[in-house]
Protein backbone atom coordinates (compact mmCIF):
# COMPACT_ATOMS: atom_id res chain seq x y z
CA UNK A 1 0.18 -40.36 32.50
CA UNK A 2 2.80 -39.92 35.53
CA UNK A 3 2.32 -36.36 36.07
CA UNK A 4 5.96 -36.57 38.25
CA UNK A 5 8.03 -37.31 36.19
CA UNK A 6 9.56 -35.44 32.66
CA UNK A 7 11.73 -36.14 29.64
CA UNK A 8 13.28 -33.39 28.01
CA UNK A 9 15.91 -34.14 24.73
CA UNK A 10 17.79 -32.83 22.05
CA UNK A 11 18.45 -34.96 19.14
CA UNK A 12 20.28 -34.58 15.74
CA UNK A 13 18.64 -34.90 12.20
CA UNK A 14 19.80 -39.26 12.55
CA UNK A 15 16.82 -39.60 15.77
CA UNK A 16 18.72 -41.95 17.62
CA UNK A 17 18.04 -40.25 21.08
CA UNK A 18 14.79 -39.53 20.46
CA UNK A 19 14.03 -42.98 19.65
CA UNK A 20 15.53 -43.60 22.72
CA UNK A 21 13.22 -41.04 24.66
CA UNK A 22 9.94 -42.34 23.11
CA UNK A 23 10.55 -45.81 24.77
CA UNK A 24 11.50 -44.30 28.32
CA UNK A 25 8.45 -42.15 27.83
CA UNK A 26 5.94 -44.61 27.25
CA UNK A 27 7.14 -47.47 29.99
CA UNK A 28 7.39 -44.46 32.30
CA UNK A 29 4.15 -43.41 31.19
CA UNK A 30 5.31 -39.53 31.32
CA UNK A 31 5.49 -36.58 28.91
CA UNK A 32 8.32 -36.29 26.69
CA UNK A 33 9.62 -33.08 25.23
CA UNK A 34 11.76 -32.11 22.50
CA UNK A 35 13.78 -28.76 23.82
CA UNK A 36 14.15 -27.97 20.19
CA UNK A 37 10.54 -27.06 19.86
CA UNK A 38 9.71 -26.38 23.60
CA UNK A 39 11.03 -25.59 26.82
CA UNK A 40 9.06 -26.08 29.82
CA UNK A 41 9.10 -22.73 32.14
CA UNK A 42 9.62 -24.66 34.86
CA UNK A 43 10.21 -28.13 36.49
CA UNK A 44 9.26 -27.55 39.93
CA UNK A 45 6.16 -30.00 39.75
CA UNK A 46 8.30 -32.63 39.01
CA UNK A 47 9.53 -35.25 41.37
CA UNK A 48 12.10 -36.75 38.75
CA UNK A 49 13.47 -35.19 35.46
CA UNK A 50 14.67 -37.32 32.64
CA UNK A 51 17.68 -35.26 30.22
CA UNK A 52 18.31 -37.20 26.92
CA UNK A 53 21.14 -36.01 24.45
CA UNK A 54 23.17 -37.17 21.69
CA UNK A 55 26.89 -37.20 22.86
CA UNK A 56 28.64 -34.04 21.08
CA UNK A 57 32.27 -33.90 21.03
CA UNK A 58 32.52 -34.82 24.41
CA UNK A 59 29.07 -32.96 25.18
CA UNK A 60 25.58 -32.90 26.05
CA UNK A 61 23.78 -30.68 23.18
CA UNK A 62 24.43 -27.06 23.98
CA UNK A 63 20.32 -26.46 23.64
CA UNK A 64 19.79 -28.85 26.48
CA UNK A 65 22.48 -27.51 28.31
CA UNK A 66 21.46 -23.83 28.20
CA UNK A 67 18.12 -24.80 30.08
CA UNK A 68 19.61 -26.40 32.62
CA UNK A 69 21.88 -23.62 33.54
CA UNK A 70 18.90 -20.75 33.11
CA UNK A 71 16.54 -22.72 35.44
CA UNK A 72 16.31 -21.65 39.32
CA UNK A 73 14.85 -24.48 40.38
CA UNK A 74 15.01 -28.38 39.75
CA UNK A 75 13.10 -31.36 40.87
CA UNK A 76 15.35 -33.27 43.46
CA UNK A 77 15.93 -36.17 41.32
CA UNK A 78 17.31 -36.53 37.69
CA UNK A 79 18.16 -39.68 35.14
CA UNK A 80 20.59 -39.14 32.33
CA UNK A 81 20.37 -41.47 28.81
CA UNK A 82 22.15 -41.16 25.58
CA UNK A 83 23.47 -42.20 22.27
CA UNK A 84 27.11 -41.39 21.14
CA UNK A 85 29.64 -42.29 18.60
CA UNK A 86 32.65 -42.98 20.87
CA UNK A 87 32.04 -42.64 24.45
CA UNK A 88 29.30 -41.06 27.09
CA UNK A 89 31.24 -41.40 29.93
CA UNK A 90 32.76 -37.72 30.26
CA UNK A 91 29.33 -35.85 28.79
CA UNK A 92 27.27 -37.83 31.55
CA UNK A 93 29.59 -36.65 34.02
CA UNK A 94 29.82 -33.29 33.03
CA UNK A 95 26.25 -32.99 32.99
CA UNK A 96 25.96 -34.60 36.15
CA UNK A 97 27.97 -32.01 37.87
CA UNK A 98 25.82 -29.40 36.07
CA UNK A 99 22.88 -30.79 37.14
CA UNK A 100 24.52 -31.21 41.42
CA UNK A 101 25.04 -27.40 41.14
CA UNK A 102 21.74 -26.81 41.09
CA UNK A 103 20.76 -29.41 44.05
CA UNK A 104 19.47 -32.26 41.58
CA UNK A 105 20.82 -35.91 42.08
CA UNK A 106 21.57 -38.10 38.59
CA UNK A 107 19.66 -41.68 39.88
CA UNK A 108 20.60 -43.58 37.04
CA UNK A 109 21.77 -43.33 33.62
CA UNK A 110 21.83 -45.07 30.01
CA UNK A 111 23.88 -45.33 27.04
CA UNK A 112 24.42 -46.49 23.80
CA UNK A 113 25.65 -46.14 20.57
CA UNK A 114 24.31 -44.84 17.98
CA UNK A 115 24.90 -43.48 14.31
CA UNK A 116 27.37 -40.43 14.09
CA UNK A 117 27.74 -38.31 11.13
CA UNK A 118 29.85 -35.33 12.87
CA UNK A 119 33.22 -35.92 10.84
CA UNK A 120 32.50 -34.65 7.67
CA UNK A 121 35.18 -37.03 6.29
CA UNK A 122 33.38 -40.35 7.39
CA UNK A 123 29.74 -38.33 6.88
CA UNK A 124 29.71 -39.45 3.35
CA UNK A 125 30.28 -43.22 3.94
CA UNK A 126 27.68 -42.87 6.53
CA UNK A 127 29.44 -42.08 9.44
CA UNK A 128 29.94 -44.65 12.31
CA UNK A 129 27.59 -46.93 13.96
CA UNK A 130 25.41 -46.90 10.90
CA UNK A 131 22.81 -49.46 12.45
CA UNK A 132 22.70 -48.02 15.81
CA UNK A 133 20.94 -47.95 17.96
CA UNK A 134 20.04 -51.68 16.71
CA UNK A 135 17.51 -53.58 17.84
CA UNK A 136 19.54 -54.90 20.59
CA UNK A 137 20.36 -51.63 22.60
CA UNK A 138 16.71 -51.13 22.27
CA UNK A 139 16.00 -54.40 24.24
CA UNK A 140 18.05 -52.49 26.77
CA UNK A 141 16.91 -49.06 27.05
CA UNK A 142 13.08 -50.90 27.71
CA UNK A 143 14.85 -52.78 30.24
CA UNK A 144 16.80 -49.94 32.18
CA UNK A 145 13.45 -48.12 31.97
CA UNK A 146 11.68 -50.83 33.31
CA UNK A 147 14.12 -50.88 36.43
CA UNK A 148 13.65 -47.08 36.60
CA UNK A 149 9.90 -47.13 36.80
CA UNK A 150 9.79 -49.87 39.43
CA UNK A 151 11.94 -47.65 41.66
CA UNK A 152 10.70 -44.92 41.54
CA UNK A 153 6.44 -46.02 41.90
């Protein structure tokens, strides 16, 4: 296990980003945590932190987004992946600013889509992306983290 570096990710009821955090997490051979059900006191032993979200109306998840702000301290280095319905683009860079306020560089970062069920009209035909992430995007998440662990050995 690579005791320097950390995933922490909020995901919906659908999984898609914490599909996407399990893969990282294993070819990065680090611990992977769900803020949902824990939030680590502190990431000061870290070298590198991973944040994973679902893309919210424009967003990073607000759970997610409330840890980063409370923390003090943050390890020097930070990667940013997601799923989303329309677009990551603003959230990632949002969060990225977030995470330069507190003296932690974004690396690298990830996307892709995934299934979205936040308009309740288009929630009952399944909402959009319905097979996503496919098997595809998962091809490429394994890849990216591939390129991420051979940078940072």
């Amino acid at each position: 296990m690579n005791s320097q570096i950390i995933i922490i990710y909020q995901t919906s009821h659908t999984g898609n980003t914490k599909k996407l955090a399990e893969i990282v997490a294993k070819i990065l051979e680090c611990e992977c945590v769900d803020i949902k059900t824990q939030q680590p006191e502190t990431l000061k032993d870290y070298k590198i932190v991973g944040f994973a979200s679902g893309i919210y109306f424009g967003s990073f998840g607000k759970k997610i987004s409330k840890y980063v702000k409370q923390l003090d301290v943050l390890p020097p280095e930070a990667f940013l992946f997601s799923s989303h319905g329309g677009s990551s683009t603003k959230a990632q860079k949002k969060f990225n600013k977030l995470l330069n306020s507190k003296n932690c560089q974004v690396v690298d970062t990830f996307s892709c889509f995934g299934r979205d069920t936040a308009f309740t009209v288009f929630k009952k035909h399944g909402g959009f992306h319905k097979d996503r992430p496919n098997s595809e995007d998962l091809k490429q998440v394994e890849q990216w983290a591939r390129e991420l662990a051979n940078k940072h050995k």
